[in-house]
N, C-alpha and C. Protein backbone atom coordinates (compact mmCIF):
# COMPACT_ATOMS: atom_id res chain seq x y z
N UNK A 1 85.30 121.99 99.52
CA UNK A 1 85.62 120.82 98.70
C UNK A 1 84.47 120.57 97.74
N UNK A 2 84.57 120.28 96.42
CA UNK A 2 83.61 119.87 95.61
C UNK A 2 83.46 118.60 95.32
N UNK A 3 82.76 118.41 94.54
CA UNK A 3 82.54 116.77 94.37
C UNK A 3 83.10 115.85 94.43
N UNK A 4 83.47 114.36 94.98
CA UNK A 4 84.20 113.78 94.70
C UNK A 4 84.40 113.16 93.35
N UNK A 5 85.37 113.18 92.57
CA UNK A 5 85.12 113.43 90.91
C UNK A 5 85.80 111.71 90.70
N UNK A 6 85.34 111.01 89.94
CA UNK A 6 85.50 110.15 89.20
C UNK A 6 86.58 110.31 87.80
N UNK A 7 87.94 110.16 88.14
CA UNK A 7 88.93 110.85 87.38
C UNK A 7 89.36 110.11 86.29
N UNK A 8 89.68 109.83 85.16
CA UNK A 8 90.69 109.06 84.34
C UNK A 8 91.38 109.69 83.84
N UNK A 9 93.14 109.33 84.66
CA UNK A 9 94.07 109.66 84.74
C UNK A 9 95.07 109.58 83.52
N UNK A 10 94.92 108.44 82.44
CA UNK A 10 95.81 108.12 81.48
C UNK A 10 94.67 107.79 80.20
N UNK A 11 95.62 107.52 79.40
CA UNK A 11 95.07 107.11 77.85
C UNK A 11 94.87 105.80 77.73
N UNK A 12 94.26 105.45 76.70
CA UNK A 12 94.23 103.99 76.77
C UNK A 12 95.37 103.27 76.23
N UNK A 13 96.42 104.36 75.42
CA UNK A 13 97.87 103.88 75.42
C UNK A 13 99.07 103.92 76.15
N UNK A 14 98.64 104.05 77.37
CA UNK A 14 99.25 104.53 78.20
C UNK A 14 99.57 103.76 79.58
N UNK A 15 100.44 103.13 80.41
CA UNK A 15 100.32 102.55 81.16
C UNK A 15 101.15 103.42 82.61
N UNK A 16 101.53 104.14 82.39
CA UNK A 16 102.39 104.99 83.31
C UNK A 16 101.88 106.50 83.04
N UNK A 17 102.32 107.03 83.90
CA UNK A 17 102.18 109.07 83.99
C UNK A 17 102.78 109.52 84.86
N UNK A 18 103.75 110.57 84.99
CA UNK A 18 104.32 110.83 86.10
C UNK A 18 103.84 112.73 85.78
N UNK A 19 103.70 112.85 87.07
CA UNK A 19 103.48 114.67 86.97
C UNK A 19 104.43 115.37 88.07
N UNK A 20 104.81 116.53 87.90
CA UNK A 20 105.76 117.11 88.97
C UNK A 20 104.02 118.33 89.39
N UNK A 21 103.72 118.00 90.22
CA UNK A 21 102.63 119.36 90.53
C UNK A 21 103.10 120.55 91.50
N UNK A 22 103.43 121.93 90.84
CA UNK A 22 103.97 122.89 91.10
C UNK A 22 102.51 123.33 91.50
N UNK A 23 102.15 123.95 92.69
CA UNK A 23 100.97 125.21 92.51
C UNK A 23 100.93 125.81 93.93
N UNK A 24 99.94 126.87 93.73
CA UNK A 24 99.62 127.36 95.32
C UNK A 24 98.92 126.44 96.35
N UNK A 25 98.34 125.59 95.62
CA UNK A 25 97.75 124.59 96.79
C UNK A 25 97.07 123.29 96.21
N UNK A 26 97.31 122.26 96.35
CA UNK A 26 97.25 120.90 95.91
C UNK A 26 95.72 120.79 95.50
N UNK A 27 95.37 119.89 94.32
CA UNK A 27 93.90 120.00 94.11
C UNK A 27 92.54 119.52 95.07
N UNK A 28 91.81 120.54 95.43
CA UNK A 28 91.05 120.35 96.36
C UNK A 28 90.36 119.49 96.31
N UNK A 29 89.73 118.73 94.92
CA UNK A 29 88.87 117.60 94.85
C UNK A 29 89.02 116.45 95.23
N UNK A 30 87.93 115.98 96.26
CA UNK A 30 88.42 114.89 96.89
C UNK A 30 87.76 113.84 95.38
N UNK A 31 88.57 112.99 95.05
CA UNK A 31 88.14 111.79 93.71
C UNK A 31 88.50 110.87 94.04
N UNK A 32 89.09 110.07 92.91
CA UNK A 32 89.25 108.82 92.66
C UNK A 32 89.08 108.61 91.57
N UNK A 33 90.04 107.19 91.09
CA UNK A 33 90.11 107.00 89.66
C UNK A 33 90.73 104.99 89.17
N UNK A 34 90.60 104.71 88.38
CA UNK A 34 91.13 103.38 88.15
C UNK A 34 92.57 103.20 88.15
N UNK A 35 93.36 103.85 88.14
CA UNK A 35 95.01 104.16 88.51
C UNK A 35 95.20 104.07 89.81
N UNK A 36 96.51 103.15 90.16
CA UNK A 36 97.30 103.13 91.29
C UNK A 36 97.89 104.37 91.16
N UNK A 37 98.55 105.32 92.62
CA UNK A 37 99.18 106.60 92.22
C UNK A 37 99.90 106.30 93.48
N UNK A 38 100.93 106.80 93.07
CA UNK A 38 102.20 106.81 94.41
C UNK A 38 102.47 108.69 94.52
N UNK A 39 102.46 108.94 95.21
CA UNK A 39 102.40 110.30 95.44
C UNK A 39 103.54 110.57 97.17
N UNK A 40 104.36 111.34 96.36
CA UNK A 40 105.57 111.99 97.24
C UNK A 40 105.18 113.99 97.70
N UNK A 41 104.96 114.27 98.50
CA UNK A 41 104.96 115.36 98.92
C UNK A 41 106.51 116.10 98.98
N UNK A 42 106.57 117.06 98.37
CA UNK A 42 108.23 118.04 98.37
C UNK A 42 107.88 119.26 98.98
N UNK A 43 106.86 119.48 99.20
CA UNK A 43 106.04 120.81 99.97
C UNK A 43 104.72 121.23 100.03
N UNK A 44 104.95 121.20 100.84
CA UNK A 44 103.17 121.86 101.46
C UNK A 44 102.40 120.75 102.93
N UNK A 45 101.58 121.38 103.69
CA UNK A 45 100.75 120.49 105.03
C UNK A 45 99.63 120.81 104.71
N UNK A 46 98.50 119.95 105.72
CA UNK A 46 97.35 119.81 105.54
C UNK A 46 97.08 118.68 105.74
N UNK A 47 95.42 118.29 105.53
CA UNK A 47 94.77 116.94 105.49
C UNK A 47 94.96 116.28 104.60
N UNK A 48 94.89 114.65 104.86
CA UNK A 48 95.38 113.80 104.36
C UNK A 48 94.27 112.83 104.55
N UNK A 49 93.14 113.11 103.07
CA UNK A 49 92.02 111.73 103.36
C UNK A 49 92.21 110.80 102.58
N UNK A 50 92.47 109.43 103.00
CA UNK A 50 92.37 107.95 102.50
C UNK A 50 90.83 107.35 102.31
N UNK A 51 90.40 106.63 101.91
CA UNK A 51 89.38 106.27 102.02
C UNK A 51 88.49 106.97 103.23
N UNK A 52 88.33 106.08 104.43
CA UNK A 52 88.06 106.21 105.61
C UNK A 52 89.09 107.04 106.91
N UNK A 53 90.36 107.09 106.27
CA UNK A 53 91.50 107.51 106.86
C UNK A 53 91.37 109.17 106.92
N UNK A 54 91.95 109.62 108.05
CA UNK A 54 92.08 111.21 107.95
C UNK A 54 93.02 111.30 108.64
N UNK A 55 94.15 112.12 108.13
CA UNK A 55 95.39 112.36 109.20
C UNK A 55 96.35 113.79 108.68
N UNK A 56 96.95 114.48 109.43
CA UNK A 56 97.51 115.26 108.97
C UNK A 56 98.68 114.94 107.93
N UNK A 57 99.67 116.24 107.01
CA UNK A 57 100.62 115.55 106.23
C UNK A 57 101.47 116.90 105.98
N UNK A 58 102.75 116.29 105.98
CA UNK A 58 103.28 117.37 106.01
C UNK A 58 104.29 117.04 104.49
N UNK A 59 106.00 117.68 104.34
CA UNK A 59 106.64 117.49 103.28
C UNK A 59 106.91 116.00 103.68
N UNK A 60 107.49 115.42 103.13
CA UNK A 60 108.29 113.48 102.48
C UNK A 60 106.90 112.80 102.84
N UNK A 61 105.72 113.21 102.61
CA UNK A 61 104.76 112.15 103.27
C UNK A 61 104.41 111.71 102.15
N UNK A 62 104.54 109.89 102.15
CA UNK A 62 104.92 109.14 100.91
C UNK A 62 103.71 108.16 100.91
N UNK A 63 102.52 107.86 100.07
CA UNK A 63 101.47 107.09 100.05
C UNK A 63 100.93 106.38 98.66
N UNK A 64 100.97 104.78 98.65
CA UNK A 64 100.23 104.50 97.97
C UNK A 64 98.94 104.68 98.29
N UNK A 65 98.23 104.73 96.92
CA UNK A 65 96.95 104.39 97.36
C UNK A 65 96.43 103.33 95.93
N UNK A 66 95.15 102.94 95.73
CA UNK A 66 94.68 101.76 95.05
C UNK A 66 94.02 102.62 93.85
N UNK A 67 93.45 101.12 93.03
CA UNK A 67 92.34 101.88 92.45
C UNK A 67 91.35 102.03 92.85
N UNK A 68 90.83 103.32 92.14
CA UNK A 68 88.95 103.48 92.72
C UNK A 68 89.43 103.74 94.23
N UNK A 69 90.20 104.40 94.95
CA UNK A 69 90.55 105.05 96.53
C UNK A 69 90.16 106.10 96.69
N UNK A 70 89.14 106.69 97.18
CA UNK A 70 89.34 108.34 97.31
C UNK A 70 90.23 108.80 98.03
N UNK A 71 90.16 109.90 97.39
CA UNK A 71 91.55 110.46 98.17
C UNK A 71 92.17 112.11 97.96
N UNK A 72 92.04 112.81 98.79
CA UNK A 72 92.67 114.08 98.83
C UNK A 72 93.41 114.48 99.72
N UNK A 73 95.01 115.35 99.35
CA UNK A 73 95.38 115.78 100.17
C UNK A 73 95.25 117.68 100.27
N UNK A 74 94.85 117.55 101.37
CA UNK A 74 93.96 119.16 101.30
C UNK A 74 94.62 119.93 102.26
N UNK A 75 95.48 121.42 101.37
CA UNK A 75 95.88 122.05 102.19
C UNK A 75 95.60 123.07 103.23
N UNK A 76 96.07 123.50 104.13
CA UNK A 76 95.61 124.37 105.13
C UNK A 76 95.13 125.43 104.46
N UNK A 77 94.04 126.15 105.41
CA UNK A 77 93.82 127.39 105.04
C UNK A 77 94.39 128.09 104.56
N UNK A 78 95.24 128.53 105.01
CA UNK A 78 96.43 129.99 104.69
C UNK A 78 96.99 129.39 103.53
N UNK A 79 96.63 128.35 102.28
CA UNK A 79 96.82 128.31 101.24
C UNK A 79 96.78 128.69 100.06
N UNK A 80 95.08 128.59 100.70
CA UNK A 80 93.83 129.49 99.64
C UNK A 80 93.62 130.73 99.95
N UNK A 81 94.43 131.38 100.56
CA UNK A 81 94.61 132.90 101.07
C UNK A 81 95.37 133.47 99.32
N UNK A 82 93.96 134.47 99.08
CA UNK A 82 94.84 135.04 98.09
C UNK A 82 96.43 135.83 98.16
N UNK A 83 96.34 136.35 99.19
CA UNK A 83 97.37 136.77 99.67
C UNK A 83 98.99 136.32 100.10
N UNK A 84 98.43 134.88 100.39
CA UNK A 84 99.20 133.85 100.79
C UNK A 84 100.68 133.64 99.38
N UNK A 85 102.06 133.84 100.22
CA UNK A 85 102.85 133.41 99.00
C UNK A 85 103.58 132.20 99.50
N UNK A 86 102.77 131.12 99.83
CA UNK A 86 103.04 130.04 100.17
C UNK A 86 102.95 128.80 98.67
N UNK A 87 103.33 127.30 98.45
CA UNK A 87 102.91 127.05 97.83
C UNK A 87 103.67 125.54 97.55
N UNK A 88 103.12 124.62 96.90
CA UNK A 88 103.15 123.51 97.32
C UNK A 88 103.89 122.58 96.07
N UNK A 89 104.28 121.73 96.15
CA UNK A 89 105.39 120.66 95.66
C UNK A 89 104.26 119.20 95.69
N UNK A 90 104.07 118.36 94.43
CA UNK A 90 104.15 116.95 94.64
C UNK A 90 104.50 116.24 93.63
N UNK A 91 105.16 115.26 93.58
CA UNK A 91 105.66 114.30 92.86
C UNK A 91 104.47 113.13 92.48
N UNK A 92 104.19 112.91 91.14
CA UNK A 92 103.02 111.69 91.41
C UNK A 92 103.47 110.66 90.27
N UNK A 93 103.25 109.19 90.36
CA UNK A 93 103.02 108.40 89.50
C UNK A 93 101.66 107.50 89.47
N UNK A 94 101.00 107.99 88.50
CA UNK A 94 99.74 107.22 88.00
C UNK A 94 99.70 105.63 87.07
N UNK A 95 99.82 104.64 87.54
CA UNK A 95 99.90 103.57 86.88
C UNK A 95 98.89 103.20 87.10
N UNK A 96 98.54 101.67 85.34
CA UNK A 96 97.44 101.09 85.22
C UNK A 96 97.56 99.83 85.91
N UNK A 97 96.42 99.40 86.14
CA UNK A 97 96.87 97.78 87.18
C UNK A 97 97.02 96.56 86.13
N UNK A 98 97.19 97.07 84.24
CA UNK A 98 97.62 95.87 83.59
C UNK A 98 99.13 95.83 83.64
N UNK A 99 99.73 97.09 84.33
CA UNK A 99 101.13 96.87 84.60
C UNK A 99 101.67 95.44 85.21
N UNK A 100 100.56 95.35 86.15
CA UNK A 100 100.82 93.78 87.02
C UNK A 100 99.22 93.07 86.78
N UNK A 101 99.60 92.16 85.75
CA UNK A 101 98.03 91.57 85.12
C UNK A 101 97.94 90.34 85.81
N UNK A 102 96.59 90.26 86.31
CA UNK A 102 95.91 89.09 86.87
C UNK A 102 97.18 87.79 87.21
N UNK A 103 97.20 87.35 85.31
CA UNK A 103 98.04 86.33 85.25
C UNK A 103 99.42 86.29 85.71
N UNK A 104 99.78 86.97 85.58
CA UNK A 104 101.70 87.64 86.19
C UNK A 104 101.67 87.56 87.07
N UNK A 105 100.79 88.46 87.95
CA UNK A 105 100.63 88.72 89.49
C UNK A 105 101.06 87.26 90.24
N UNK A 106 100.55 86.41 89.94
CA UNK A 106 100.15 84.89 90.56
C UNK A 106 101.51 84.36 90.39
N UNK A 107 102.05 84.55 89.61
CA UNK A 107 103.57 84.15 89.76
C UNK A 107 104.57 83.86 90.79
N UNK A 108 105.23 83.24 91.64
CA UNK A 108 105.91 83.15 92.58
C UNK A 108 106.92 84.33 92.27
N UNK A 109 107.36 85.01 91.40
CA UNK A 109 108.30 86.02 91.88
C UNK A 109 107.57 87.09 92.01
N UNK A 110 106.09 87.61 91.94
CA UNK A 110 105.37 88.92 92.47
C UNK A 110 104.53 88.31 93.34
N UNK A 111 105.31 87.17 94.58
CA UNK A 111 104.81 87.40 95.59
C UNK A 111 104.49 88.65 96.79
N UNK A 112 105.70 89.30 97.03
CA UNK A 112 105.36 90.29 97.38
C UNK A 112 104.39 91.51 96.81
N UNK A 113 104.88 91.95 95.55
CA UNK A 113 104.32 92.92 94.63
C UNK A 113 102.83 92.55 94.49
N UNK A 114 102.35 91.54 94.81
CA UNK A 114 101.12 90.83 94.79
C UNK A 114 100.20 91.47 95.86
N UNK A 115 100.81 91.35 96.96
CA UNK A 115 100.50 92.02 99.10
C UNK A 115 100.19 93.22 98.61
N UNK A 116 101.69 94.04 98.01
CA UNK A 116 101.25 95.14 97.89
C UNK A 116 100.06 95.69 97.54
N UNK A 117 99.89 95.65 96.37
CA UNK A 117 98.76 96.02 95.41
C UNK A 117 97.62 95.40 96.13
N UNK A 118 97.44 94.13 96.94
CA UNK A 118 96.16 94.37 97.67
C UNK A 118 96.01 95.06 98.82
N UNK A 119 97.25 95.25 99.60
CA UNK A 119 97.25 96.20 100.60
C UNK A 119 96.74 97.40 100.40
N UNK A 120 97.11 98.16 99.11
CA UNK A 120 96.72 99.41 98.18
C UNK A 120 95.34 100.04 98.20
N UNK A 121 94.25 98.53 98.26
CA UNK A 121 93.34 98.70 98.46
C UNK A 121 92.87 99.69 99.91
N UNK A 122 93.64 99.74 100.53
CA UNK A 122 93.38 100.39 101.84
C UNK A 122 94.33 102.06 102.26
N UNK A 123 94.97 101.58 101.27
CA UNK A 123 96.27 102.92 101.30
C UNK A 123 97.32 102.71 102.09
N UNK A 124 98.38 103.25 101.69
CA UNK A 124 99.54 102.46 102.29
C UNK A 124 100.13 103.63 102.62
N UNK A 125 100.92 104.16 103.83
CA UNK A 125 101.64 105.60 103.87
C UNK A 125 103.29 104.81 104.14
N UNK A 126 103.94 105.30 103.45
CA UNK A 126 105.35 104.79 103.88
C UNK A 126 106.08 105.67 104.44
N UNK A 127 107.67 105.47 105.61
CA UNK A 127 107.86 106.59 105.91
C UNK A 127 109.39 105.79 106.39
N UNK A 128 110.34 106.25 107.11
CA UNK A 128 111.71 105.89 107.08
C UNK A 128 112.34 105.91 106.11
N UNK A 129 113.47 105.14 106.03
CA UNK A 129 114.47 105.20 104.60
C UNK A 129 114.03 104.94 103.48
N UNK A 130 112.95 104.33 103.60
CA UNK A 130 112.02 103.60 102.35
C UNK A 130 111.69 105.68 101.80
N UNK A 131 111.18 106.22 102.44
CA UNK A 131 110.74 107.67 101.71
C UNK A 131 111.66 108.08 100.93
N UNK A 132 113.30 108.07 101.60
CA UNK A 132 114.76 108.57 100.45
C UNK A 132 115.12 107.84 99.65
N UNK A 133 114.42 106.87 100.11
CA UNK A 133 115.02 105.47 98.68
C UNK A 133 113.84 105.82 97.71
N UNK A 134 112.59 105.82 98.43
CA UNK A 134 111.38 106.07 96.68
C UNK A 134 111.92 107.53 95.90
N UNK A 135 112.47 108.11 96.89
CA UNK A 135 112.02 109.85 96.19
C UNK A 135 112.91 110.10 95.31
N UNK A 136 114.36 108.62 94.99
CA UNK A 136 115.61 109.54 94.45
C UNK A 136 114.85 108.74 93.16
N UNK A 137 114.25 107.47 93.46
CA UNK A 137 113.46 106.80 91.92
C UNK A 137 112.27 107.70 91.80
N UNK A 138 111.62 107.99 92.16
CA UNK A 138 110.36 108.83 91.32
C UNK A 138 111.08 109.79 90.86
N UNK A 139 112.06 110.85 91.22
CA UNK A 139 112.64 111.60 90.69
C UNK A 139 113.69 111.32 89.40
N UNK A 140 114.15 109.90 89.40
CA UNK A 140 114.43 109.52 88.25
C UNK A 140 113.50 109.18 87.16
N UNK A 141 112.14 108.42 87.44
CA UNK A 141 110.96 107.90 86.63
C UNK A 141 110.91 109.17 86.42
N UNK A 142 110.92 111.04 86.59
CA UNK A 142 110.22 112.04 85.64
C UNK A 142 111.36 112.33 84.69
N UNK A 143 112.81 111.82 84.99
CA UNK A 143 113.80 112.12 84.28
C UNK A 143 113.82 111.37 82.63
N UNK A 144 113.02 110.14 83.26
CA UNK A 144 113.18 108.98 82.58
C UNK A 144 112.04 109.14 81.09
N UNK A 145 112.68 108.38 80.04
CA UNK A 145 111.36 108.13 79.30
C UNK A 145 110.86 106.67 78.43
N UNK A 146 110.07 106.82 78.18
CA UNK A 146 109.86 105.06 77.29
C UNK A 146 109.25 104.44 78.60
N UNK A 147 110.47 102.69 77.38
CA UNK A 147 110.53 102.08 78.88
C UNK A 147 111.00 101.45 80.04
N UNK A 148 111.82 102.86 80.36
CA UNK A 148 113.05 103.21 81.13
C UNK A 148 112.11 103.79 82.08
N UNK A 149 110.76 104.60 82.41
CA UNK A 149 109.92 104.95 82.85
C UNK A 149 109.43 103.52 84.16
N UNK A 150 109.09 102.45 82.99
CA UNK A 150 108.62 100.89 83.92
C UNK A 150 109.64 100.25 84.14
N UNK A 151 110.74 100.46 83.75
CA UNK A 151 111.63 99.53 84.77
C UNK A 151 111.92 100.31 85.84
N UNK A 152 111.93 101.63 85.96
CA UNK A 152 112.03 102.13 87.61
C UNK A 152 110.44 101.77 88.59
N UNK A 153 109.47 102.01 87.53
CA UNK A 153 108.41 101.77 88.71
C UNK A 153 108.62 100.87 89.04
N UNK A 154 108.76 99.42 88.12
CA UNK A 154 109.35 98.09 89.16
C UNK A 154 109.46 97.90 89.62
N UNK A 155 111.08 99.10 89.51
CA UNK A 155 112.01 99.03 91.05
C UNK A 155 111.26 99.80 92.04
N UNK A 156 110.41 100.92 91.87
CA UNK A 156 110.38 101.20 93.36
C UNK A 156 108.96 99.92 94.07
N UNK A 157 108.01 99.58 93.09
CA UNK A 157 107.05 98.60 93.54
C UNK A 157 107.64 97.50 94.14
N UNK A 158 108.89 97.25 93.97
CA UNK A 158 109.91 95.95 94.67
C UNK A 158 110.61 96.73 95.76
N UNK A 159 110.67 97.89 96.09
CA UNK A 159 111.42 98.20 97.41
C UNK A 159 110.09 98.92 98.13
N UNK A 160 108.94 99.37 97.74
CA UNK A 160 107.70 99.34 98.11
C UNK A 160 107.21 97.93 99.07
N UNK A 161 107.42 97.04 98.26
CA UNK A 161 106.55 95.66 98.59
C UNK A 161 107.68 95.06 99.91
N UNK A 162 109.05 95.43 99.52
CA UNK A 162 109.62 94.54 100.85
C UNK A 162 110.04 95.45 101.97
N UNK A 163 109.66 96.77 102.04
CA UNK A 163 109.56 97.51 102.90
C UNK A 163 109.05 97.29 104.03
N UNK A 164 109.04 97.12 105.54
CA UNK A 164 108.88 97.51 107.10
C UNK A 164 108.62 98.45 107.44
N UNK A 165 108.81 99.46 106.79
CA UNK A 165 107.97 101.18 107.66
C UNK A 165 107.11 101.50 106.52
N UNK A 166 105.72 100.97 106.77
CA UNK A 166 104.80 101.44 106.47
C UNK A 166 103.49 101.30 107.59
N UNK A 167 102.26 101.88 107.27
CA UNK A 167 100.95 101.67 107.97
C UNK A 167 100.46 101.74 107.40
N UNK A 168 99.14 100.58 107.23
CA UNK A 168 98.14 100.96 105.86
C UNK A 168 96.74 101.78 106.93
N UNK A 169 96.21 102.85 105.57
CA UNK A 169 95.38 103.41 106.50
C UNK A 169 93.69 103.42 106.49
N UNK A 170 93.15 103.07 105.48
CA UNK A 170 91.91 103.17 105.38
C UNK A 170 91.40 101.71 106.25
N UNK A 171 90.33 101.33 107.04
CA UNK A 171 89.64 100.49 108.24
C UNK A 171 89.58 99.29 107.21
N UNK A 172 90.13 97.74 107.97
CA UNK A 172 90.16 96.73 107.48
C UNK A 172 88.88 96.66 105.82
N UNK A 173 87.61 97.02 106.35
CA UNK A 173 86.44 96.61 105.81
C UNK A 173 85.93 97.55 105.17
N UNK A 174 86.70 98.62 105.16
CA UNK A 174 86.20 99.75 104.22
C UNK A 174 86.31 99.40 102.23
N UNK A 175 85.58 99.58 101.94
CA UNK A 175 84.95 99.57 100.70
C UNK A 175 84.62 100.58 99.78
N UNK A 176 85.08 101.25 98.26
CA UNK A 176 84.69 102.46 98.15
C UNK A 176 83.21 101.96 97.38
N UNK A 177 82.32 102.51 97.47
CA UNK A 177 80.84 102.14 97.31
C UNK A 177 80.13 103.14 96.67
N UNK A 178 80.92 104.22 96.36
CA UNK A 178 80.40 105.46 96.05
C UNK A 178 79.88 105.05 94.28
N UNK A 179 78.06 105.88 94.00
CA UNK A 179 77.81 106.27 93.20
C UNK A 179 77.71 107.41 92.32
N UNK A 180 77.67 107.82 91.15
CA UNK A 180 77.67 109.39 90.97
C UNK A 180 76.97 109.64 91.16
N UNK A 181 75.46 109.59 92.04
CA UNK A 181 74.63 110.06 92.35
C UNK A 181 74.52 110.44 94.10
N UNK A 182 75.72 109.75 94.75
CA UNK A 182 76.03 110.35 96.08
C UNK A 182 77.48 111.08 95.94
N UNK A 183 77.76 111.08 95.05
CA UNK A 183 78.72 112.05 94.90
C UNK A 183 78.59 113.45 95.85
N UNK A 184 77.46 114.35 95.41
CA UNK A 184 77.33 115.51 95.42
C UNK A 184 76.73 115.55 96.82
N UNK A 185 76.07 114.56 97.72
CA UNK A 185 75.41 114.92 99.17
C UNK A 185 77.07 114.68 99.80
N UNK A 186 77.48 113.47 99.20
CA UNK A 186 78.63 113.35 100.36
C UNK A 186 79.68 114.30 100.15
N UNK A 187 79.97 115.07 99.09
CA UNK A 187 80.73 116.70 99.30
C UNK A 187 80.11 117.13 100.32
N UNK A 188 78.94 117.54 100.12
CA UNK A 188 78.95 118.33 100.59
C UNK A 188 79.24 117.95 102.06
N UNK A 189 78.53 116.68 102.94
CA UNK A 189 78.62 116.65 104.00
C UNK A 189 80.13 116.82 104.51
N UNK A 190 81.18 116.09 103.60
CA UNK A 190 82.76 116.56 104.02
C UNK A 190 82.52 117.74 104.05
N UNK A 191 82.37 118.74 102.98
CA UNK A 191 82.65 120.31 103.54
C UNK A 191 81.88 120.97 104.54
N UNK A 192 81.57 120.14 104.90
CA UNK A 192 80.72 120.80 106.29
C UNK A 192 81.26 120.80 107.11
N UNK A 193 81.71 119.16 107.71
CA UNK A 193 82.78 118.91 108.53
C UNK A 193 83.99 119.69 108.73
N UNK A 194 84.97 120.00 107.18
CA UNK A 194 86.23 120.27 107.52
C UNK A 194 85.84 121.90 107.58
N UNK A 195 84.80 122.75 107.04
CA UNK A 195 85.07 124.18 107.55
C UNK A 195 83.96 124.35 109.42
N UNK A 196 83.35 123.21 109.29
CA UNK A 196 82.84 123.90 110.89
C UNK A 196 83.68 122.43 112.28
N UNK A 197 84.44 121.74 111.66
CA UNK A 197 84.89 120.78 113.00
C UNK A 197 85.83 121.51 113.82
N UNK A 198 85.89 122.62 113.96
CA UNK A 198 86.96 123.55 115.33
C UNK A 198 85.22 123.89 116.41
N UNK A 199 83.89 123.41 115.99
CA UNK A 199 82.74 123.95 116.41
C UNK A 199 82.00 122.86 116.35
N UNK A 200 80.91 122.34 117.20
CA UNK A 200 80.26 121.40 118.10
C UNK A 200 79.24 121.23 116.63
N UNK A 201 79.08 119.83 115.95
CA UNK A 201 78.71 120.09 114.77
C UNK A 201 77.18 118.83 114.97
N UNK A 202 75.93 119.61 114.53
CA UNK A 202 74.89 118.91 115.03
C UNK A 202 74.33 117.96 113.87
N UNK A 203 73.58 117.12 114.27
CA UNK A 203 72.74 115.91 113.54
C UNK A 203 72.44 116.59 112.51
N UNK A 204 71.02 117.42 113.34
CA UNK A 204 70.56 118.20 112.71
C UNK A 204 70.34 119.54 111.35
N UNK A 205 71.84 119.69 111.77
CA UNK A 205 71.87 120.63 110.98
C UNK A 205 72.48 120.02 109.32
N UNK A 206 73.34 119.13 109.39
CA UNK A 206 73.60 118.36 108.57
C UNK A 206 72.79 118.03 107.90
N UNK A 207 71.61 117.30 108.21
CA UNK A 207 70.38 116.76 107.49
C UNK A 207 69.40 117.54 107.27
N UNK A 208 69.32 118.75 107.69
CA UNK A 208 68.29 119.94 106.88
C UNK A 208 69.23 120.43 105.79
N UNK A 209 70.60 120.50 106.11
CA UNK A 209 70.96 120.54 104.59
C UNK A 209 70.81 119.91 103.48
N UNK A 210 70.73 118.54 103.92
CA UNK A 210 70.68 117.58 102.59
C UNK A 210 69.16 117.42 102.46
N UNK A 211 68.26 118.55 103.08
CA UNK A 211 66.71 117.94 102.91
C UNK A 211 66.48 116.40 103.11
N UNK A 212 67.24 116.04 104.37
CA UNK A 212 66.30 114.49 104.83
C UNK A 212 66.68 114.77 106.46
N UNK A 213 65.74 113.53 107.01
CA UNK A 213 65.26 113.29 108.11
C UNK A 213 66.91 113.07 109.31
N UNK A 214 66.68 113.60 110.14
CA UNK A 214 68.06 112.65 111.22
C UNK A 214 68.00 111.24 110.91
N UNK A 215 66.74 110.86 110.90
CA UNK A 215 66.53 109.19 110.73
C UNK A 215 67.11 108.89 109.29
N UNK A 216 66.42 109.42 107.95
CA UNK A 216 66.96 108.97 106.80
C UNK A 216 68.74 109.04 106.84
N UNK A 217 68.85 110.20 107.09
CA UNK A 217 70.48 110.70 107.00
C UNK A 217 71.20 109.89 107.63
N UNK A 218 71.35 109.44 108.92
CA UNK A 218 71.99 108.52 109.59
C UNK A 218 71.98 107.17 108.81
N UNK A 219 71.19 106.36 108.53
CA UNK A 219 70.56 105.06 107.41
C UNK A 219 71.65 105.73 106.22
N UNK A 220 71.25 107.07 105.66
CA UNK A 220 72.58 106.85 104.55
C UNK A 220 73.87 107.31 104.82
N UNK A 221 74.30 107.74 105.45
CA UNK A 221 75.38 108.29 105.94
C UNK A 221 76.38 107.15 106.58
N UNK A 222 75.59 106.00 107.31
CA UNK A 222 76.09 104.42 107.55
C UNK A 222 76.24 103.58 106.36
């Protein structure tokens, strides 16, 4: 995994983006960016990091996440197998948060749509009928254009918001805090983790990588 990258997803004329991502294996960079993104899986498994969250993911696995969320979904090994003729499916919509502005938000009819978007902050995975009901609208929002594009996100942010099968996943109190200057230790320490955690993984060895102390490392690593 490389850096966690600091992304901007749209234009400044731009309040929506939808992408169909065809490839051999979903982008490895774990980032983040000022865009809400609703992201539908049509193929491919692997890890699934939310903020603080880590969980496996397989095809219909359906997740908001916020702005500024890190977040990657990272496929299995036998992905990045050159050899491999495996290969992966996702559906995404990238929206700006002036879609639902400060002032609007507060409104008694985006009461719900209101929850949402702070729930977002933590990542939201949805799953039951709510997954066949988002996937036949995101699949219409890439059909769609203008702004025939925002009246479906609407709709799915209104069957999003009054939805029952969801779990939000990143820890009540988690915070993204990241600077571009810990960018590059905390790659690396994820890629440490996800290629040696099948193997007993020490203090030590972690923190002679990053040239600091068990003592310093622990202090930043908390």
């Amino acid at each position: 995994m490389t850096s966690p990258n600091i992304e901007k997803t749209l234009n400044p004329n731009e309040l929506l983006l939808f992408k169909d991502l065809i490839s051999p294996h979903f982008n490895p960079n774990w980032h983040f960016h000022p865009e809400l993104q609703i992201s539908y899986i049509v193929k491919g498994r692997g890890t699934r990091f939310v903020g603080d969250h880590v969980e496996s993911f397989e095809e219909e696995d359906l997740v908001l996440t916020g702005s500024n969320v890190p977040h990657l979904w990272r496929n299995d090994d036998i992905y990045f197998n050159p050899n491999s003729k495996l290969s992966t499916r996702g559906l995404v919509i990238y929206f700006n948060q002036e879609l639902v502005n400060k002032n609007l938000i507060q409104k008694n009819e985006y009461y719900y749509i209101n929850k949402l978007i702070k729930n977002s902050a933590r990542g939201i995975e949805f799953y039951g009928e709510t997954k066949r009901e988002i996937k036949i609208l995101i699949e219409k929002v890439g059909d769609a254009k203008g702004f025939q594009r925002i009246i479906l996100l609407l709709e799915i942010l209104n069957v999003l918001s009054h939805s029952m099968d969801y779990n939000l996943l990143s820890s009540p109190a988690y915070t993204n805090v990241l600077k571009a200057d810990d960018t590059k230790k905390m790659s690396l320490v994820y890629e440490y983790v996800i290629t040696n955690f099948k193997s007993k993984i020490a203090l030590q060895d972690i923190s002679d990588m990053l040239n600091m102390t068990t003592t310093s490392f622990c202090k930043y690593f908390k």
